[in-house]
PDB file of N, CA and C in Angstrom:
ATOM      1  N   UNK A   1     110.289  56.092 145.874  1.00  0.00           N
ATOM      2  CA  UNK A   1     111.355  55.844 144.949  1.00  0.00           C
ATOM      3  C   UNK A   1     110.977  54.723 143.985  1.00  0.00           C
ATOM      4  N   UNK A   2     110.050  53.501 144.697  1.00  0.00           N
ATOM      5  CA  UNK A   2     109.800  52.603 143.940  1.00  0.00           C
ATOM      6  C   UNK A   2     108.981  53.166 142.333  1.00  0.00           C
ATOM      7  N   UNK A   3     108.280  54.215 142.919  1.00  0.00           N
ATOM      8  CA  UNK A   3     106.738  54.369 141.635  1.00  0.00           C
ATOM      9  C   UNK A   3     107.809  55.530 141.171  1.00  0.00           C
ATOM     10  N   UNK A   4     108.687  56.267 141.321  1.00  0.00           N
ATOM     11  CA  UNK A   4     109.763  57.152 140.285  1.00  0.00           C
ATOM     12  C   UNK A   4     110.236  56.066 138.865  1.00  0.00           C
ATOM     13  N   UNK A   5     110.844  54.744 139.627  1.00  0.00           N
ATOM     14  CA  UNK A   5     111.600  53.761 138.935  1.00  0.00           C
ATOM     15  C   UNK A   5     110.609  53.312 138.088  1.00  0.00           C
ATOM     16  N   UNK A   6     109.569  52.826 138.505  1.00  0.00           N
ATOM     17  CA  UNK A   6     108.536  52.257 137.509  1.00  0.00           C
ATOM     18  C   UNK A   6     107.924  53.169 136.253  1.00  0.00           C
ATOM     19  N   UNK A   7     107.532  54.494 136.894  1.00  0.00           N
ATOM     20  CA  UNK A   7     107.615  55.428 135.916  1.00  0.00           C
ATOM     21  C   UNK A   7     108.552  55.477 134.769  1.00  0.00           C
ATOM     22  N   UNK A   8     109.598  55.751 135.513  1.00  0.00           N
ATOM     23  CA  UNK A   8     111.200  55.723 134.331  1.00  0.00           C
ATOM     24  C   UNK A   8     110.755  54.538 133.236  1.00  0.00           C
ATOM     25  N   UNK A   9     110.678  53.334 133.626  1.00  0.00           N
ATOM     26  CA  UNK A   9     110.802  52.519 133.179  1.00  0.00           C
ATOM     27  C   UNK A   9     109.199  52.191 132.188  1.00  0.00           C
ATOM     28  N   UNK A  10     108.582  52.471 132.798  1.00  0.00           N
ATOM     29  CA  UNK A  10     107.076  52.877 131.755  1.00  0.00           C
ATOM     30  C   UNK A  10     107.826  53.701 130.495  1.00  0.00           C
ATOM     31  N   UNK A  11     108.384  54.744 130.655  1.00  0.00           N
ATOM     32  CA  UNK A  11     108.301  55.838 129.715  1.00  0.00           C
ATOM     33  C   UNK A  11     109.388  55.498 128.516  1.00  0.00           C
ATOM     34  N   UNK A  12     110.273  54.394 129.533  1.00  0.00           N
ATOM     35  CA  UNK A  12     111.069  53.713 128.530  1.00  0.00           C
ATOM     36  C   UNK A  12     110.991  52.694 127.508  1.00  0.00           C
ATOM     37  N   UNK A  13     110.069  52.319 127.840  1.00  0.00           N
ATOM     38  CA  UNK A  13     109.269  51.566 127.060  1.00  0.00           C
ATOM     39  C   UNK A  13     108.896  51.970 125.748  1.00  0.00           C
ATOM     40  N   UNK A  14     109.022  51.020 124.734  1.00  0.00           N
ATOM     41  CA  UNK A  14     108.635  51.425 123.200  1.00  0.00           C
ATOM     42  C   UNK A  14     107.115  51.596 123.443  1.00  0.00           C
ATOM     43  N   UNK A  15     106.377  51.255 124.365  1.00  0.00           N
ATOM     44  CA  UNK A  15     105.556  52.007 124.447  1.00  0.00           C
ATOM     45  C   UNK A  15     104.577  53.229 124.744  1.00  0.00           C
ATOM     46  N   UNK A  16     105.818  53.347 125.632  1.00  0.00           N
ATOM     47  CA  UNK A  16     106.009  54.990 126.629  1.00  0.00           C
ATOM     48  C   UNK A  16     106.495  55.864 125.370  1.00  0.00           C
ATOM     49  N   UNK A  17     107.242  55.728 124.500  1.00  0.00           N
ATOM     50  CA  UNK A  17     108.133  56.225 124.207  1.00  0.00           C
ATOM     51  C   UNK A  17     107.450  56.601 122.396  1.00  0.00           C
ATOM     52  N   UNK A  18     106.389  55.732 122.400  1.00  0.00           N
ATOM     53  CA  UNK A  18     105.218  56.458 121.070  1.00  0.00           C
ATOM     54  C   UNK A  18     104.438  57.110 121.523  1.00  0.00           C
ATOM     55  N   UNK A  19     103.921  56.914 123.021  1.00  0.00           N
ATOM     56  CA  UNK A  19     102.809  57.778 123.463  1.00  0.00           C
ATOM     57  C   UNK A  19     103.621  58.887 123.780  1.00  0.00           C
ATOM     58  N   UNK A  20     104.794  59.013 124.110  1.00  0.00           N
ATOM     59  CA  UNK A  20     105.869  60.959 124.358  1.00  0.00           C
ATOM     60  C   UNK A  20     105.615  61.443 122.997  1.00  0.00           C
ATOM     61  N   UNK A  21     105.783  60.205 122.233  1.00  0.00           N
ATOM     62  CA  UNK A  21     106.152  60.937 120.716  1.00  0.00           C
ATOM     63  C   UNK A  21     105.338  61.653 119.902  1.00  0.00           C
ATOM     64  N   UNK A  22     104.234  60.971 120.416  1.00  0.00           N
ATOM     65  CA  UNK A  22     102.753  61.023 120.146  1.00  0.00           C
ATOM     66  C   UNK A  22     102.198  62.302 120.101  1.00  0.00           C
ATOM     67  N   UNK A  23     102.589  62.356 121.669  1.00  0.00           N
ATOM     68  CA  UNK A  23     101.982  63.573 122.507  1.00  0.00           C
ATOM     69  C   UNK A  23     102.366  64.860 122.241  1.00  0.00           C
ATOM     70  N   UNK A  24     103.884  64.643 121.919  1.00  0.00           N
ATOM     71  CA  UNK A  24     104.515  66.061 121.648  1.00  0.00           C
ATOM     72  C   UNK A  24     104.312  66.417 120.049  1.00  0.00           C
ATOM     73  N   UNK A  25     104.258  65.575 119.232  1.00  0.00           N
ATOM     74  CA  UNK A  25     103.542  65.600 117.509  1.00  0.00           C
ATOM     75  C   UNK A  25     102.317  66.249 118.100  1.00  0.00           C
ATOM     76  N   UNK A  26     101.410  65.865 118.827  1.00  0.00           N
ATOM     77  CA  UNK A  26     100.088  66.601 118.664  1.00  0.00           C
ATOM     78  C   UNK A  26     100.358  68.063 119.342  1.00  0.00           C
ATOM     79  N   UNK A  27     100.743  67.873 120.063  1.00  0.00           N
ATOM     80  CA  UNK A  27     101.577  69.454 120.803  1.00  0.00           C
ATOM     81  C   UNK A  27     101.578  70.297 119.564  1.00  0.00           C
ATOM     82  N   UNK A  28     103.097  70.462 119.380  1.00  0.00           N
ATOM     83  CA  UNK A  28     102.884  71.062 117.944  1.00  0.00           C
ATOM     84  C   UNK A  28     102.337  71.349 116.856  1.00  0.00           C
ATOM     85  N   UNK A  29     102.056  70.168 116.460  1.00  0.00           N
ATOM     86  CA  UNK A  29     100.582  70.422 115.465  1.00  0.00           C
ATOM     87  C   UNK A  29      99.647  71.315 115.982  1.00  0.00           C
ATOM     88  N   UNK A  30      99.665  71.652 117.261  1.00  0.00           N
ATOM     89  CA  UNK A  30      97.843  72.338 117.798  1.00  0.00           C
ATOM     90  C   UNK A  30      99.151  74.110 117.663  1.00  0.00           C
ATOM     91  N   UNK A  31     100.087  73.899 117.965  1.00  0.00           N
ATOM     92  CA  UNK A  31     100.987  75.249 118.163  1.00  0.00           C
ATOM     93  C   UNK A  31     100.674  75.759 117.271  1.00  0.00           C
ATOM     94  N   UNK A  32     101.349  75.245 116.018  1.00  0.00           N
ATOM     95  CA  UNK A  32     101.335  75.992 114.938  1.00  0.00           C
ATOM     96  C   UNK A  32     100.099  75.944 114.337  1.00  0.00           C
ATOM     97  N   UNK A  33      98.713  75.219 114.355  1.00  0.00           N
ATOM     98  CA  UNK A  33      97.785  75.872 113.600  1.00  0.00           C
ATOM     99  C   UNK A  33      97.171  76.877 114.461  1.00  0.00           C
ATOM    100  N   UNK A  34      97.468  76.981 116.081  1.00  0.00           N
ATOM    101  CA  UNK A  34      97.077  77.942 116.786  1.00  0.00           C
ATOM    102  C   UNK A  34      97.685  79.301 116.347  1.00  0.00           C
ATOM    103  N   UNK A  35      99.134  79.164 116.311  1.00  0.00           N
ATOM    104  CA  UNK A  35      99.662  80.221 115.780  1.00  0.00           C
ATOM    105  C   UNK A  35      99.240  80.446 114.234  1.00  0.00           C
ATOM    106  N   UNK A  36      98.909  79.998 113.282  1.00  0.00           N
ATOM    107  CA  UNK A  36      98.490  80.037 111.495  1.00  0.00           C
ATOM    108  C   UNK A  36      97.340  80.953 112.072  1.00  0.00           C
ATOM    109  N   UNK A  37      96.380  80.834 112.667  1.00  0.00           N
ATOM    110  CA  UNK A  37      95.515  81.022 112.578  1.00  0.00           C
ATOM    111  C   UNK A  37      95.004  82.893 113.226  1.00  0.00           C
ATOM    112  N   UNK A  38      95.994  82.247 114.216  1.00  0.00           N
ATOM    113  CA  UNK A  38      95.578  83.695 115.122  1.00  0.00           C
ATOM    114  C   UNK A  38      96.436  84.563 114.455  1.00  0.00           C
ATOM    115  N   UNK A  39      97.860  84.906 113.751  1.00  0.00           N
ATOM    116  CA  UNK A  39      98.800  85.481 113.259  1.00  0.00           C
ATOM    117  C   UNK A  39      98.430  85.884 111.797  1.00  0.00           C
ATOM    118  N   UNK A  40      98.624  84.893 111.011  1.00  0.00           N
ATOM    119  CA  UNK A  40      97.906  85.043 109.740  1.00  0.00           C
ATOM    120  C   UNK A  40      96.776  85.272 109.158  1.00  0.00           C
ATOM    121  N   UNK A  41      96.056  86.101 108.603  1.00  0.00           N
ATOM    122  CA  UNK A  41      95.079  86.237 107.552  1.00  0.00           C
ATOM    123  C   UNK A  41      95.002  85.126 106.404  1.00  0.00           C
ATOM    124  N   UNK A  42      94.327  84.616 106.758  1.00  0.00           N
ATOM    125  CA  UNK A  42      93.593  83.765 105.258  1.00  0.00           C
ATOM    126  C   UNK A  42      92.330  84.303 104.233  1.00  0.00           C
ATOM    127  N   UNK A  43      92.266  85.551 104.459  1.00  0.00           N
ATOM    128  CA  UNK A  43      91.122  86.237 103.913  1.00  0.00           C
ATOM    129  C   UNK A  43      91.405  86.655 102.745  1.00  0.00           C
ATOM    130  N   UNK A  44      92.716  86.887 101.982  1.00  0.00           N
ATOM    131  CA  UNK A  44      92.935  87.061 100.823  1.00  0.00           C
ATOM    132  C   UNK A  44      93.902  86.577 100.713  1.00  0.00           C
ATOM    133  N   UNK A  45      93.792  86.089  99.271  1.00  0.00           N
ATOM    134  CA  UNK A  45      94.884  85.493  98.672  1.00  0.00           C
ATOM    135  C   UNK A  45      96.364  86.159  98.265  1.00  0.00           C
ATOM    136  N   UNK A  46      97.128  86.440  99.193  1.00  0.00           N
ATOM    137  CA  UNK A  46      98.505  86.954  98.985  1.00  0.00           C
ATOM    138  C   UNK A  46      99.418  86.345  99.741  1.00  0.00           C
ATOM    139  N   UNK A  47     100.593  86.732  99.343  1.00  0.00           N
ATOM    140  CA  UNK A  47     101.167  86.464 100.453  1.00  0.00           C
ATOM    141  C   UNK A  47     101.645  86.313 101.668  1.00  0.00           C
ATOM    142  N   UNK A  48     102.039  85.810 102.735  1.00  0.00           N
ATOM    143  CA  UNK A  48     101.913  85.780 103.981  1.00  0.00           C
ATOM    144  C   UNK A  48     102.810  86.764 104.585  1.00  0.00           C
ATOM    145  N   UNK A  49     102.421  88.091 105.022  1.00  0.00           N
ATOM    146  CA  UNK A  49     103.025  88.733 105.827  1.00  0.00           C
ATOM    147  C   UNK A  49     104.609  88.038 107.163  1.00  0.00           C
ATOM    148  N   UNK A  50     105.377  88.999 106.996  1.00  0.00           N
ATOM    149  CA  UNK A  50     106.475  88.602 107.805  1.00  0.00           C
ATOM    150  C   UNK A  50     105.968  88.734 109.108  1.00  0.00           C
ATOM    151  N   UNK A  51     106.284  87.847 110.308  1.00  0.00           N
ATOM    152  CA  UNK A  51     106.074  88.813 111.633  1.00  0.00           C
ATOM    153  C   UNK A  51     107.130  88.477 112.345  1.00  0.00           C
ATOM    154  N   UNK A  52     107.557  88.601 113.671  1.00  0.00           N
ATOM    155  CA  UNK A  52     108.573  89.197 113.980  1.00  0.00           C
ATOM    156  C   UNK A  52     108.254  87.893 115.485  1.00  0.00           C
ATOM    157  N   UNK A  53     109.330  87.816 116.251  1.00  0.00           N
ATOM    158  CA  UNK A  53     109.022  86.758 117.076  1.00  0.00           C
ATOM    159  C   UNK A  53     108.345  87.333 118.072  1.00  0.00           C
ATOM    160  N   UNK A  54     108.600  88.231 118.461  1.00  0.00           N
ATOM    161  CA  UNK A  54     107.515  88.861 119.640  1.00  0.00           C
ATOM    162  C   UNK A  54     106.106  88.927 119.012  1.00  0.00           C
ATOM    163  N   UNK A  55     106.083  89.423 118.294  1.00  0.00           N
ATOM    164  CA  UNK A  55     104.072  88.853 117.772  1.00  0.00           C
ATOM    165  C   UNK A  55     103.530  87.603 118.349  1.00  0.00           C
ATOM    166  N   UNK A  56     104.646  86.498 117.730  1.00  0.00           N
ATOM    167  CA  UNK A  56     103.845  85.076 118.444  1.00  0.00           C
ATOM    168  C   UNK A  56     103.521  85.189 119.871  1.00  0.00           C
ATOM    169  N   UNK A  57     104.391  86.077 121.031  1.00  0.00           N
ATOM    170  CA  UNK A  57     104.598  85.772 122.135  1.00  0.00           C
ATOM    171  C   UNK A  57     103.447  85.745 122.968  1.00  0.00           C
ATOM    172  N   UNK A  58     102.249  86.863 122.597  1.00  0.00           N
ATOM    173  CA  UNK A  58     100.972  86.877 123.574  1.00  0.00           C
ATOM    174  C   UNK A  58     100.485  85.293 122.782  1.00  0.00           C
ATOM    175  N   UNK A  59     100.031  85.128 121.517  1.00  0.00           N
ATOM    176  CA  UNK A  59      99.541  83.844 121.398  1.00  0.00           C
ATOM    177  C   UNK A  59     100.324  82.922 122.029  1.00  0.00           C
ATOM    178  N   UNK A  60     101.505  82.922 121.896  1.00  0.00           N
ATOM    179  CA  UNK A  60     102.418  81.438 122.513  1.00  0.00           C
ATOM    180  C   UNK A  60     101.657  81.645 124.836  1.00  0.00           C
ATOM    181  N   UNK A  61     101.746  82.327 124.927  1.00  0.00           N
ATOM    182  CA  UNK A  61     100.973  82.639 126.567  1.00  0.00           C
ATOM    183  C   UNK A  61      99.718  82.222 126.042  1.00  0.00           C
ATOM    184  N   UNK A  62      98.975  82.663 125.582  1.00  0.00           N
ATOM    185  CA  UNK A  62      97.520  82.336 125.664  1.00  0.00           C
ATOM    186  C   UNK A  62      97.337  80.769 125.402  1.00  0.00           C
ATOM    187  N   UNK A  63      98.075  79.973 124.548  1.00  0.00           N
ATOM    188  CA  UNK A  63      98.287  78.869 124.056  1.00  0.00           C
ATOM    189  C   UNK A  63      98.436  77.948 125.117  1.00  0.00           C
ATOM    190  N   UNK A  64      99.845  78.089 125.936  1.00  0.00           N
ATOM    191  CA  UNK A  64     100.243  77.310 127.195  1.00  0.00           C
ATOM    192  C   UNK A  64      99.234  77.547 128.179  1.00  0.00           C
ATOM    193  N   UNK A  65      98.654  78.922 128.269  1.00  0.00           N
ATOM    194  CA  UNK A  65      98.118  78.842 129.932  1.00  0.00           C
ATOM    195  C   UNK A  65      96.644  77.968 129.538  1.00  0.00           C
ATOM    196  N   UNK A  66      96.552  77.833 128.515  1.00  0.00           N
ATOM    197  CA  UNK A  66      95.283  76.888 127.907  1.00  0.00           C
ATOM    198  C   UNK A  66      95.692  75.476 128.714  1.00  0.00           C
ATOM    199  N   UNK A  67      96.709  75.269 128.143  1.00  0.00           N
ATOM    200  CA  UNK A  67      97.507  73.594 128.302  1.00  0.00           C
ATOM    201  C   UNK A  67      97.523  73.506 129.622  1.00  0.00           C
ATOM    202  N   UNK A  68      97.757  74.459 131.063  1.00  0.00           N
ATOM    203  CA  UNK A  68      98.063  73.860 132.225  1.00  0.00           C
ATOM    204  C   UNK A  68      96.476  74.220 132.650  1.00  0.00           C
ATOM    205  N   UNK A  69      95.218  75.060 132.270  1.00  0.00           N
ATOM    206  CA  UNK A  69      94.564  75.000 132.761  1.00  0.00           C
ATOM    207  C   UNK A  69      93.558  73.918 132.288  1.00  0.00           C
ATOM    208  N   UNK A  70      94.151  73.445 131.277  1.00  0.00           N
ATOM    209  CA  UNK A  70      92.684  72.445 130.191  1.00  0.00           C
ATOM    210  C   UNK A  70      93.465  70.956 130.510  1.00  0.00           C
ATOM    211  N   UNK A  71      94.588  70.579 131.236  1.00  0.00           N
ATOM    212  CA  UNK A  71      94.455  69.134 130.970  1.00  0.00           C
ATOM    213  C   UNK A  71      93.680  68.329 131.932  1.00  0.00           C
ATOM    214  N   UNK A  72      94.062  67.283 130.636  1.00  0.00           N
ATOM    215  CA  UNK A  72      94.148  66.884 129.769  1.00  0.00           C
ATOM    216  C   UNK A  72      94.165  67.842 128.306  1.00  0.00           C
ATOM    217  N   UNK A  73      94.997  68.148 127.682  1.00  0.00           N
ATOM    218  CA  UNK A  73      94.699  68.760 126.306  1.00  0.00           C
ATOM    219  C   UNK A  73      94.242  68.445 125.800  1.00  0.00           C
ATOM    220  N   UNK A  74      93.402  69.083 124.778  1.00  0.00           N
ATOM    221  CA  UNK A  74      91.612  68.445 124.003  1.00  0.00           C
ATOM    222  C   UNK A  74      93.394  68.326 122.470  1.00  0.00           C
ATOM    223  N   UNK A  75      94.028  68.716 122.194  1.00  0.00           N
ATOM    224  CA  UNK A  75      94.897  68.447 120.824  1.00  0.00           C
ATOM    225  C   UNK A  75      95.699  66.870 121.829  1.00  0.00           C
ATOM    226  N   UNK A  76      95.975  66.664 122.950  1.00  0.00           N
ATOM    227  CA  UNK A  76      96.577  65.237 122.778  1.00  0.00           C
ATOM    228  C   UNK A  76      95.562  64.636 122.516  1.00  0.00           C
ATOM    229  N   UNK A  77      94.355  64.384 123.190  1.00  0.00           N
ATOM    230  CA  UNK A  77      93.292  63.848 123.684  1.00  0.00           C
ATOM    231  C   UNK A  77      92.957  63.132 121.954  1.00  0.00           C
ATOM    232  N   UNK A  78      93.007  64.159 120.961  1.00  0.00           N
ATOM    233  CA  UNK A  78      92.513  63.714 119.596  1.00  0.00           C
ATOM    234  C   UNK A  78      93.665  63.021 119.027  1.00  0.00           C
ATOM    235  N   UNK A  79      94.284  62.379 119.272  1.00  0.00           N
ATOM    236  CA  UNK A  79      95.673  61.881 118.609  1.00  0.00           C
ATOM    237  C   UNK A  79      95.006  60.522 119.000  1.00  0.00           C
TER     238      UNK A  79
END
């Protein structure tokens, strides 16, 4: 119970609390250029096709099972 409380209290911290902020900014950032990349064509110059939310869904799986098998995440890791 003691190292729960200390935790809490780490994370509460203005310094806990840039490294969450931190962490989850780089999160996202790696989402969506994961998703730009794998979804979208950049091969010609037009406009960006619509897609539909189930499209993202195999990338959004391939994405996470990255994250629980790779941590440390190599996108927090660079922040």
């Amino acid at each position: 119970m003691k190292l729960l409380g200390q935790t809490r209290q780490q994370l509460q911290s203005a310094d806990g609390r840039h490294l969450v902020d931190k962490g989850v900014s780089s999160m996202v950032k790696s989402l969506c250029e994961s998703l730009r990349t794998e979804l979208y064509s950049v091969a010609a110059i037009q406009p960006l096709p619509s897609r539909r939310l189930v499209d993202c869904l195999p990338e959004l799986a391939t994405w996470s099972k990255g994250i629980w098998e790779g941590i440390p995440e190599s996108g927090v890791e660079a922040s």
